[in-house]
Structures are given as structure tokens and as C-alpha cells.
PDB file of N, CA and C in Angstrom:
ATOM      1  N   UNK A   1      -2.969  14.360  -7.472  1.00  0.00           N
ATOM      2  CA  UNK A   1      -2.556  15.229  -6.394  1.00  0.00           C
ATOM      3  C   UNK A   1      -1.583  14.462  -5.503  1.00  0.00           C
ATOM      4  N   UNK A   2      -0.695  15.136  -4.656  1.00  0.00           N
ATOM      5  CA  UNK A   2       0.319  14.586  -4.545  1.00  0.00           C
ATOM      6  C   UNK A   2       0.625  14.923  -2.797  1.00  0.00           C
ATOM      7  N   UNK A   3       0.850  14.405  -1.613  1.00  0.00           N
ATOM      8  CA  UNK A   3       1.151  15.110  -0.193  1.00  0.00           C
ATOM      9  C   UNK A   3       2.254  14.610   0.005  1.00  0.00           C
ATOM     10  N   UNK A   4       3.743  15.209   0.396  1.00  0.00           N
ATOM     11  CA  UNK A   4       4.867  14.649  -0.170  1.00  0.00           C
ATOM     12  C   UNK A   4       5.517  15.431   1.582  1.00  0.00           C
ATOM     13  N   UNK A   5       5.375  14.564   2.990  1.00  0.00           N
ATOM     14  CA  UNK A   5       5.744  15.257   3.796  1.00  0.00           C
ATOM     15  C   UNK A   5       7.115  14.573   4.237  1.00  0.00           C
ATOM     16  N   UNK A   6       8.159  14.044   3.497  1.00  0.00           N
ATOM     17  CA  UNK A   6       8.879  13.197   3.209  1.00  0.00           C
ATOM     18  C   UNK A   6      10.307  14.115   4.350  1.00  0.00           C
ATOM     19  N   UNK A   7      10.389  13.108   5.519  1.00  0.00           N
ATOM     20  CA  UNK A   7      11.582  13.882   6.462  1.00  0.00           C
ATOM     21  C   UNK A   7      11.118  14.903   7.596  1.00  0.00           C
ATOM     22  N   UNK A   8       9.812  15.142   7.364  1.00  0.00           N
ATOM     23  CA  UNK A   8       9.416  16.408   8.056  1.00  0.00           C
ATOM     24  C   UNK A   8       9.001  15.565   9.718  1.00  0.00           C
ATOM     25  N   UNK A   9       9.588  16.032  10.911  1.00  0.00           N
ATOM     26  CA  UNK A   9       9.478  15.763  11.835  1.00  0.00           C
ATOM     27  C   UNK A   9       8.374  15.573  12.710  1.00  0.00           C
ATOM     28  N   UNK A  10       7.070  14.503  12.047  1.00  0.00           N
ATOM     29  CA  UNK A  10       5.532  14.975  12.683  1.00  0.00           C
ATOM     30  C   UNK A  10       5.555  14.577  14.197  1.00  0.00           C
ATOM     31  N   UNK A  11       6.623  13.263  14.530  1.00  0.00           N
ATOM     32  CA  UNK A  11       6.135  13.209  15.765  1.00  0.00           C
ATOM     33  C   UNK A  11       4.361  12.362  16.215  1.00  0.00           C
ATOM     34  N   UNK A  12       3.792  11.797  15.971  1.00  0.00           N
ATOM     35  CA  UNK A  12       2.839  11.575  16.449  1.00  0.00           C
ATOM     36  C   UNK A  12       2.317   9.929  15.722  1.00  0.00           C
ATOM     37  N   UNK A  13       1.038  10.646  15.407  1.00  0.00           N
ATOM     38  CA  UNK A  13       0.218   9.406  14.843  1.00  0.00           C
ATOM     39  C   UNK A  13       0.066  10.153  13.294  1.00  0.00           C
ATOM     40  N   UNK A  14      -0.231   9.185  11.822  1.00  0.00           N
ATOM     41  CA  UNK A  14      -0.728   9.575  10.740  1.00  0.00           C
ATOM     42  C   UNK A  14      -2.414   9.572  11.247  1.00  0.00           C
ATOM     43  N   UNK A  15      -2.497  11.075  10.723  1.00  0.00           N
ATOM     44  CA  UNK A  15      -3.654  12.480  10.732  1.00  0.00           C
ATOM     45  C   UNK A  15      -4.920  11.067  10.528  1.00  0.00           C
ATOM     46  N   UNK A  16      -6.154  10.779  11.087  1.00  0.00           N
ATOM     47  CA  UNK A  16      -6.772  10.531   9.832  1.00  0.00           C
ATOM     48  C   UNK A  16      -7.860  11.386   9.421  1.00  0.00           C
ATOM     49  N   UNK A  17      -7.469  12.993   8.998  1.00  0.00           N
ATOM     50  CA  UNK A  17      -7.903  13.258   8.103  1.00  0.00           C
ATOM     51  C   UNK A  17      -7.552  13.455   6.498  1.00  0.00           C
ATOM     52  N   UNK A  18      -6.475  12.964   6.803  1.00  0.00           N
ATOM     53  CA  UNK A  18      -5.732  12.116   5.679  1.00  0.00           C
ATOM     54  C   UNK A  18      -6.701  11.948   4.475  1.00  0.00           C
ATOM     55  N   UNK A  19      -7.693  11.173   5.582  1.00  0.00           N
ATOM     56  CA  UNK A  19      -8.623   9.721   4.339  1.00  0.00           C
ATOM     57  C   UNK A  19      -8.965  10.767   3.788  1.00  0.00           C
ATOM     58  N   UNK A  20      -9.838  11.912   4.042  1.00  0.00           N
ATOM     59  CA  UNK A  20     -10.551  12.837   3.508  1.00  0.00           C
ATOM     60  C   UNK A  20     -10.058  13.303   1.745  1.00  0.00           C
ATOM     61  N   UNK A  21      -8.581  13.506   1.505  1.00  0.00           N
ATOM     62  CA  UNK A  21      -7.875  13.327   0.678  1.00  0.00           C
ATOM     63  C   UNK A  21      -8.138  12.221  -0.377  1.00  0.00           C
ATOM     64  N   UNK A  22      -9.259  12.199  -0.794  1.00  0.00           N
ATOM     65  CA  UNK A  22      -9.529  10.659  -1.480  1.00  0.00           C
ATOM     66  C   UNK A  22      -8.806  11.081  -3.288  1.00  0.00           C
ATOM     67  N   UNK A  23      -8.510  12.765  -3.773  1.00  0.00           N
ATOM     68  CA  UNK A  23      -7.985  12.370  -4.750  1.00  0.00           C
ATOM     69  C   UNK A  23      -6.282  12.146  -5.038  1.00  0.00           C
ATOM     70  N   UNK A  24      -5.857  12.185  -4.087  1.00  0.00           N
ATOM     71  CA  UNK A  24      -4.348  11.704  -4.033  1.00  0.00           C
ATOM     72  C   UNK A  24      -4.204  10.560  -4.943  1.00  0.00           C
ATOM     73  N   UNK A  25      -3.278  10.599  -5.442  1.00  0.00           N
ATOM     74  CA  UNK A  25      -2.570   9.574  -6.166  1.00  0.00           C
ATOM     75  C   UNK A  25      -0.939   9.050  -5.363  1.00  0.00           C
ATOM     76  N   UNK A  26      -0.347   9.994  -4.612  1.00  0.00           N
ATOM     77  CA  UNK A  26       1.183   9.799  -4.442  1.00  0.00           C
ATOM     78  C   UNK A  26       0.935  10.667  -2.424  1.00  0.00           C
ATOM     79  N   UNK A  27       1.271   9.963  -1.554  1.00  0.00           N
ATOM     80  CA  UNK A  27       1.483   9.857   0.008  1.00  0.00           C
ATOM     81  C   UNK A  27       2.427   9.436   0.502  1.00  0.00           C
ATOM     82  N   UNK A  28       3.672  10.614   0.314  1.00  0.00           N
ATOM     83  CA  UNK A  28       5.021  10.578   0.649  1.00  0.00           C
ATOM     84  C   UNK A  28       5.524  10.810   2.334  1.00  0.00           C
ATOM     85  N   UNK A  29       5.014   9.832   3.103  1.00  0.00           N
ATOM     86  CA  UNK A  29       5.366   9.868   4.504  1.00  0.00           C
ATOM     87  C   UNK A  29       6.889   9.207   5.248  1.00  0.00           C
ATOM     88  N   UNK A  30       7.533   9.366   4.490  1.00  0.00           N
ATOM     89  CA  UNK A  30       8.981   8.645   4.688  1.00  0.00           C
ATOM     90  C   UNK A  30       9.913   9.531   5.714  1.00  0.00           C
ATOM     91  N   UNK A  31       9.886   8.494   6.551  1.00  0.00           N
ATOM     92  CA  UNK A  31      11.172   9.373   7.236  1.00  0.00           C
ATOM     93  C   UNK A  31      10.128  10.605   8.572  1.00  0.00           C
ATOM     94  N   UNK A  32       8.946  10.290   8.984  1.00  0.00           N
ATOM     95  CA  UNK A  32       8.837  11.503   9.388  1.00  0.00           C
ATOM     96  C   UNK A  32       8.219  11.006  11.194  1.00  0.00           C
ATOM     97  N   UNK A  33       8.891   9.781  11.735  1.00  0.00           N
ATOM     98  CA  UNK A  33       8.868  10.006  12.841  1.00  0.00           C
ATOM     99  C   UNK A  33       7.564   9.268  13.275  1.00  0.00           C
ATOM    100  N   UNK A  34       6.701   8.405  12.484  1.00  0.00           N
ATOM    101  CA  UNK A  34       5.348   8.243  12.960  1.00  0.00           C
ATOM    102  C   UNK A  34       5.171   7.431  13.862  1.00  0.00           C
ATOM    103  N   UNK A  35       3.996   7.250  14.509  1.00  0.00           N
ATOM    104  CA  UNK A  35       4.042   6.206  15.265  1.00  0.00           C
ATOM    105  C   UNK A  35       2.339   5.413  15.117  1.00  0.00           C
ATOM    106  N   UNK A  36       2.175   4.453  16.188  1.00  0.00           N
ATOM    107  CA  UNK A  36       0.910   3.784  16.099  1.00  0.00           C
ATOM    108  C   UNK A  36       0.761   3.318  14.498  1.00  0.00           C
ATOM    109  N   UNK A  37      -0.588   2.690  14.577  1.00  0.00           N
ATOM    110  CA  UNK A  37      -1.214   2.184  13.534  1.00  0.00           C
ATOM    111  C   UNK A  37      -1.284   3.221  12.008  1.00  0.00           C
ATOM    112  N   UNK A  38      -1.527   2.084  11.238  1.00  0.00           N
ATOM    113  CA  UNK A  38      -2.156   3.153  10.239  1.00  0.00           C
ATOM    114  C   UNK A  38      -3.664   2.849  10.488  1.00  0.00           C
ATOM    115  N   UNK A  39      -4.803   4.790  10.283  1.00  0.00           N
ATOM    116  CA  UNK A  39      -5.976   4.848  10.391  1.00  0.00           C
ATOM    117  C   UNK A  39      -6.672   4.543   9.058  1.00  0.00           C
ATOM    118  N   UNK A  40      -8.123   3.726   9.711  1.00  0.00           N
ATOM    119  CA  UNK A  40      -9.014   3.253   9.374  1.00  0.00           C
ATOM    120  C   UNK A  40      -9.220   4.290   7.769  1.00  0.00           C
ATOM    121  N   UNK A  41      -9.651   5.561   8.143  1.00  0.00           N
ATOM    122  CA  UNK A  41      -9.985   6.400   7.051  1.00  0.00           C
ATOM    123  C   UNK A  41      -8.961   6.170   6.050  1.00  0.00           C
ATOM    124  N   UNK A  42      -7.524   6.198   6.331  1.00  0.00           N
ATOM    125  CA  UNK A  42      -6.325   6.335   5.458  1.00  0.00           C
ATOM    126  C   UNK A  42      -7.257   5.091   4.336  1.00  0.00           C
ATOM    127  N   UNK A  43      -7.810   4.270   4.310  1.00  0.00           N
ATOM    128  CA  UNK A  43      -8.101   3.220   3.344  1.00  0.00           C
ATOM    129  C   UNK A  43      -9.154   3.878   2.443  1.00  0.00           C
ATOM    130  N   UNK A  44     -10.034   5.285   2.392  1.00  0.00           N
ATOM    131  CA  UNK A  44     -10.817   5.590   1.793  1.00  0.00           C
ATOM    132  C   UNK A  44     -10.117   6.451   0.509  1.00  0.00           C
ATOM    133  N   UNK A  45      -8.285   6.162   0.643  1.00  0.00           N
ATOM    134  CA  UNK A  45      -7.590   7.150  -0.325  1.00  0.00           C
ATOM    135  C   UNK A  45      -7.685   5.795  -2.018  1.00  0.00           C
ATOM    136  N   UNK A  46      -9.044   5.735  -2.828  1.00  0.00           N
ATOM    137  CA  UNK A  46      -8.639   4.988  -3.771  1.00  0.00           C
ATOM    138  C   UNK A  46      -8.463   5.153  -4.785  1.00  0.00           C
ATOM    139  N   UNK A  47      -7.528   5.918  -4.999  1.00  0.00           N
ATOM    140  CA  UNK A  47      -7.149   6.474  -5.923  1.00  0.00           C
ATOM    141  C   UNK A  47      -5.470   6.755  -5.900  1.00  0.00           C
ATOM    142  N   UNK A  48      -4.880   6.138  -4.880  1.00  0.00           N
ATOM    143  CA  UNK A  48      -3.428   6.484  -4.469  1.00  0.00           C
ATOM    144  C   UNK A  48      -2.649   5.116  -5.082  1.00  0.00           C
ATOM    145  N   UNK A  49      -1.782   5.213  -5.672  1.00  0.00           N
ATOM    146  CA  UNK A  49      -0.879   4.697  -6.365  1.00  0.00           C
ATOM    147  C   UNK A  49       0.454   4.534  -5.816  1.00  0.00           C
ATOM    148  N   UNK A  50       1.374   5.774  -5.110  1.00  0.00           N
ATOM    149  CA  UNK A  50       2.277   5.599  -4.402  1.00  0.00           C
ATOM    150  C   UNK A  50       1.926   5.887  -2.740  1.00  0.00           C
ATOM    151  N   UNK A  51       2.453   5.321  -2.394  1.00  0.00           N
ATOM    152  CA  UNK A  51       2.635   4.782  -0.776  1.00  0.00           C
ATOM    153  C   UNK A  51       3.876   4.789   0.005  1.00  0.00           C
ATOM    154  N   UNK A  52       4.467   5.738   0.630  1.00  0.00           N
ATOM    155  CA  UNK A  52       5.627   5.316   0.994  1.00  0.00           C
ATOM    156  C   UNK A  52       5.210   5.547   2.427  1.00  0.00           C
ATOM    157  N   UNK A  53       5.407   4.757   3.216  1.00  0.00           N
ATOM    158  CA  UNK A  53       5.701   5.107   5.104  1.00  0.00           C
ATOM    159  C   UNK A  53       7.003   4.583   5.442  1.00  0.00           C
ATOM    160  N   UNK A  54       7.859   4.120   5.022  1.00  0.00           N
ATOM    161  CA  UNK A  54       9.417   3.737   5.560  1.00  0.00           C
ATOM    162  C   UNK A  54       9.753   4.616   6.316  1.00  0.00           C
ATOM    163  N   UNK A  55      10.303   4.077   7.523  1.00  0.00           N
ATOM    164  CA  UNK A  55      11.304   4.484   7.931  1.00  0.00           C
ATOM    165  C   UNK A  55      10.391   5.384   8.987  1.00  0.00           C
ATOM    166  N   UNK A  56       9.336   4.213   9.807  1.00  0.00           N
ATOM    167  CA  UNK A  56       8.972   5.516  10.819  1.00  0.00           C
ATOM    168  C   UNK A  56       8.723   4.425  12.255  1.00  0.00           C
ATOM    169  N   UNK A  57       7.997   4.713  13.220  1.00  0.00           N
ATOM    170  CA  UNK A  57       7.850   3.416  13.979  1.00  0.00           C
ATOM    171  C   UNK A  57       6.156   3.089  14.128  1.00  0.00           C
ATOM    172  N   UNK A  58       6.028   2.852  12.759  1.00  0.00           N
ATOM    173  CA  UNK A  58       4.413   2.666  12.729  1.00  0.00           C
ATOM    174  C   UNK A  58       4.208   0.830  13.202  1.00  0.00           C
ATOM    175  N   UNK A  59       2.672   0.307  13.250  1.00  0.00           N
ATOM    176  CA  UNK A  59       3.218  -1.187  13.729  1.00  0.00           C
ATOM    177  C   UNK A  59       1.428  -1.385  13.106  1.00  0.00           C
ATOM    178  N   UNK A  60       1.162  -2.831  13.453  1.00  0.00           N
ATOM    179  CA  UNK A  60       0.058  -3.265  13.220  1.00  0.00           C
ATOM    180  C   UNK A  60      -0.292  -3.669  11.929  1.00  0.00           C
ATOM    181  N   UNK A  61      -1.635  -4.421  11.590  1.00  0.00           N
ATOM    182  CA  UNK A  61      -1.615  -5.369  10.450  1.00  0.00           C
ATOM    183  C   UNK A  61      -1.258  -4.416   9.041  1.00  0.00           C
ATOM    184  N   UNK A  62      -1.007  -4.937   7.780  1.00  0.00           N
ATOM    185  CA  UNK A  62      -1.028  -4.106   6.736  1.00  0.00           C
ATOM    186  C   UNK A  62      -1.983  -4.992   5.890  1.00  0.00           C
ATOM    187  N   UNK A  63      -2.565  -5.946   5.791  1.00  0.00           N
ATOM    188  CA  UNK A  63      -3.587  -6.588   4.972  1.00  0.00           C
ATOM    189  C   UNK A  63      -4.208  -5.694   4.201  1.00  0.00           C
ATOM    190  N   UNK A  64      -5.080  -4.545   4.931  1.00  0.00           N
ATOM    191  CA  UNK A  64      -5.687  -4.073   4.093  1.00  0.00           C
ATOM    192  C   UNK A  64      -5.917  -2.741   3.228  1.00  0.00           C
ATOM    193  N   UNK A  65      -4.171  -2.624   3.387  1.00  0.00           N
ATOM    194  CA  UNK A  65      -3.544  -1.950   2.127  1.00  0.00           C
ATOM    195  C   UNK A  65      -3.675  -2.563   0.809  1.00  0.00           C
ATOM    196  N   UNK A  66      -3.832  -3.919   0.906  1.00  0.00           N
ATOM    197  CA  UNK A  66      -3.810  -4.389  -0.468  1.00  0.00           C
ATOM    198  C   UNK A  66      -4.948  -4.398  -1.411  1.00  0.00           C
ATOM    199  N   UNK A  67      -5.796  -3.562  -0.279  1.00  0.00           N
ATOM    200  CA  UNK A  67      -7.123  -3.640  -1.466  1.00  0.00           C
ATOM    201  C   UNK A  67      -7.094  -2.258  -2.700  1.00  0.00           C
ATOM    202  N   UNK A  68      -6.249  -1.591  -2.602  1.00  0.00           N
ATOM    203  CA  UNK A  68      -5.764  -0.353  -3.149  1.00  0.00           C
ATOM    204  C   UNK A  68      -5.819  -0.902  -4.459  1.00  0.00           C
ATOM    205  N   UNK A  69      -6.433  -0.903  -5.030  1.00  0.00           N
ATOM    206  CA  UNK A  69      -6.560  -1.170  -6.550  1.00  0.00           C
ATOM    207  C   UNK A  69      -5.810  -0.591  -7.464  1.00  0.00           C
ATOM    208  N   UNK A  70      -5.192   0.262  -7.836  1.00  0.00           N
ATOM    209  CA  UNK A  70      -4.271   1.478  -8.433  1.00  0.00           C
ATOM    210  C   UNK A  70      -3.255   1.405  -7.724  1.00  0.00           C
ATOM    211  N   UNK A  71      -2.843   0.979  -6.532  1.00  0.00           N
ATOM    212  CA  UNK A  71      -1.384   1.092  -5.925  1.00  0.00           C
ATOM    213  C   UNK A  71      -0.478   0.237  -7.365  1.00  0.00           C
ATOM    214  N   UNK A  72       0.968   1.320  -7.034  1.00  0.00           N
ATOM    215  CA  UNK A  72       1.771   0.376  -8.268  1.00  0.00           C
ATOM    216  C   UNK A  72       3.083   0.695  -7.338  1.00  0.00           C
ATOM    217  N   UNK A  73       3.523   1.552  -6.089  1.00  0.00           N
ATOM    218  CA  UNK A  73       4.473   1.614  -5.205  1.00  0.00           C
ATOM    219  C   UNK A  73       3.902   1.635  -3.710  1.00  0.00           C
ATOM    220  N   UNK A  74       4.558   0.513  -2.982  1.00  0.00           N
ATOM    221  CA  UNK A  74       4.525   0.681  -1.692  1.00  0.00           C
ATOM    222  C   UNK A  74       5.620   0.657  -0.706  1.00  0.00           C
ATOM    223  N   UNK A  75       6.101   0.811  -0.551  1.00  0.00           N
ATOM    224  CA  UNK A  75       7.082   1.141   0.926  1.00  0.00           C
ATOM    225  C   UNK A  75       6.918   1.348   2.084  1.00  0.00           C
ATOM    226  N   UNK A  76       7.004  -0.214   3.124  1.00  0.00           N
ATOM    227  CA  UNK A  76       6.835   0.035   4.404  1.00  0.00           C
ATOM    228  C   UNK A  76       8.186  -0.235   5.241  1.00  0.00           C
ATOM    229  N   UNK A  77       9.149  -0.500   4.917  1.00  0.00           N
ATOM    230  CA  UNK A  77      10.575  -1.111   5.441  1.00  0.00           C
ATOM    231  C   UNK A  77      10.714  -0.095   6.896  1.00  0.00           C
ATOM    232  N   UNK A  78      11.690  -0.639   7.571  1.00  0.00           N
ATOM    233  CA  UNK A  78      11.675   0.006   8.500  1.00  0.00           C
ATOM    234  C   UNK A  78      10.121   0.192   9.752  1.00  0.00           C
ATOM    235  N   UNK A  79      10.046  -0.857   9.737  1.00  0.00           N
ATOM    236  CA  UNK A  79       8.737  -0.400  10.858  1.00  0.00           C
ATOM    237  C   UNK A  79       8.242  -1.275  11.348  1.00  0.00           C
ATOM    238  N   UNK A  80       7.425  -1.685  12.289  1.00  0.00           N
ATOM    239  CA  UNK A  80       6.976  -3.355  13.177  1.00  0.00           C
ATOM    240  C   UNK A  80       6.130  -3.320  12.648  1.00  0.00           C
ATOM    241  N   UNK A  81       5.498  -3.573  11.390  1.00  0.00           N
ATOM    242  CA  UNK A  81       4.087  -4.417  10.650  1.00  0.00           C
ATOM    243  C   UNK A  81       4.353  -5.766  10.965  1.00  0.00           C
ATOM    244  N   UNK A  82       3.163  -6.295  11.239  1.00  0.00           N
ATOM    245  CA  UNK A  82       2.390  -7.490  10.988  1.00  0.00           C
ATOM    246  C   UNK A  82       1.258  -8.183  10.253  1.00  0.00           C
ATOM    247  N   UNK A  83       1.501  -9.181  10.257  1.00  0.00           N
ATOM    248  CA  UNK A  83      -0.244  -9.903   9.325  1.00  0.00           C
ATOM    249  C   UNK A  83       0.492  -9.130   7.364  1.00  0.00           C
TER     250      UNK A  83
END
């Protein structure tokens, strides 16, 4: 399954009812304005493979994206991550 909100003007923070979404494979958030952290829940998606958040003004650690076992694309460019 696939959420592909790629350009769309959200304005805010990423949802976290997001996580709820655990059979996603592909989370196309590029381009859409975000801000703050990424949420805690967003890590219960394990089953997601692509990852894109570029290109928004998200910030804070990304460490523990990497526990994504199945990730094979990620894309964070564009944004103040740390750690």
C-alpha cells in the first residue's frame, strides 16, 4: 500500500496517525511543507520500504529510522536533521 502526498501543501506537523498505517510499503511526503519532528508512532510503519520527506522543514534526530528493516529508499535532503 502506498500514501503518495508528494507537493500537496500540508502545512503543519507529519499526522501521527500515520503510524496506524503499519501496511504501507511506499510514504511519499516530498515537497509538502512539513514541519517539527518526525512522530514517535511514524516508527510502528514496518513494513515501509520507501521513505521520502525531502524537501520540507522537518528537524531532529533520524537514528531511529534505521531500524526499518525493509527500507531500500530513503530521502531526507533538504531539512535540519541531526544525530
Amino acid at each position: 500500500m502506498e500514501l503518495v502526498l508528494r507537493g500537496v501543501n500540508a502545512t503543519g506537523r507529519i499526522p501521527e496517525s500515520f503510524g496506524h498505517l503499519t501496511s504501507l510499503s511506499t510514504l511519499d511526503l516530498f515537497s509538502c511543507n512539513l514541519l517539527g519532528s518526525i512522530p514517535k508512532p511514524l516508527l510502528n510503519l514496518t513494513n515501509i520500504e520507501v521513505l521520502d520527506l525531502a524537501y520540507n522543514h522537518l528537524k531532529g534526530p533520524i537514528s531511529d529510522l534505521f531500524r526499518f528493516g525493509k527500507l531500500r529508499w530513503l530521502s531526507l535532503r533538504n531539512n535540519n536533521f541531526g544525530g
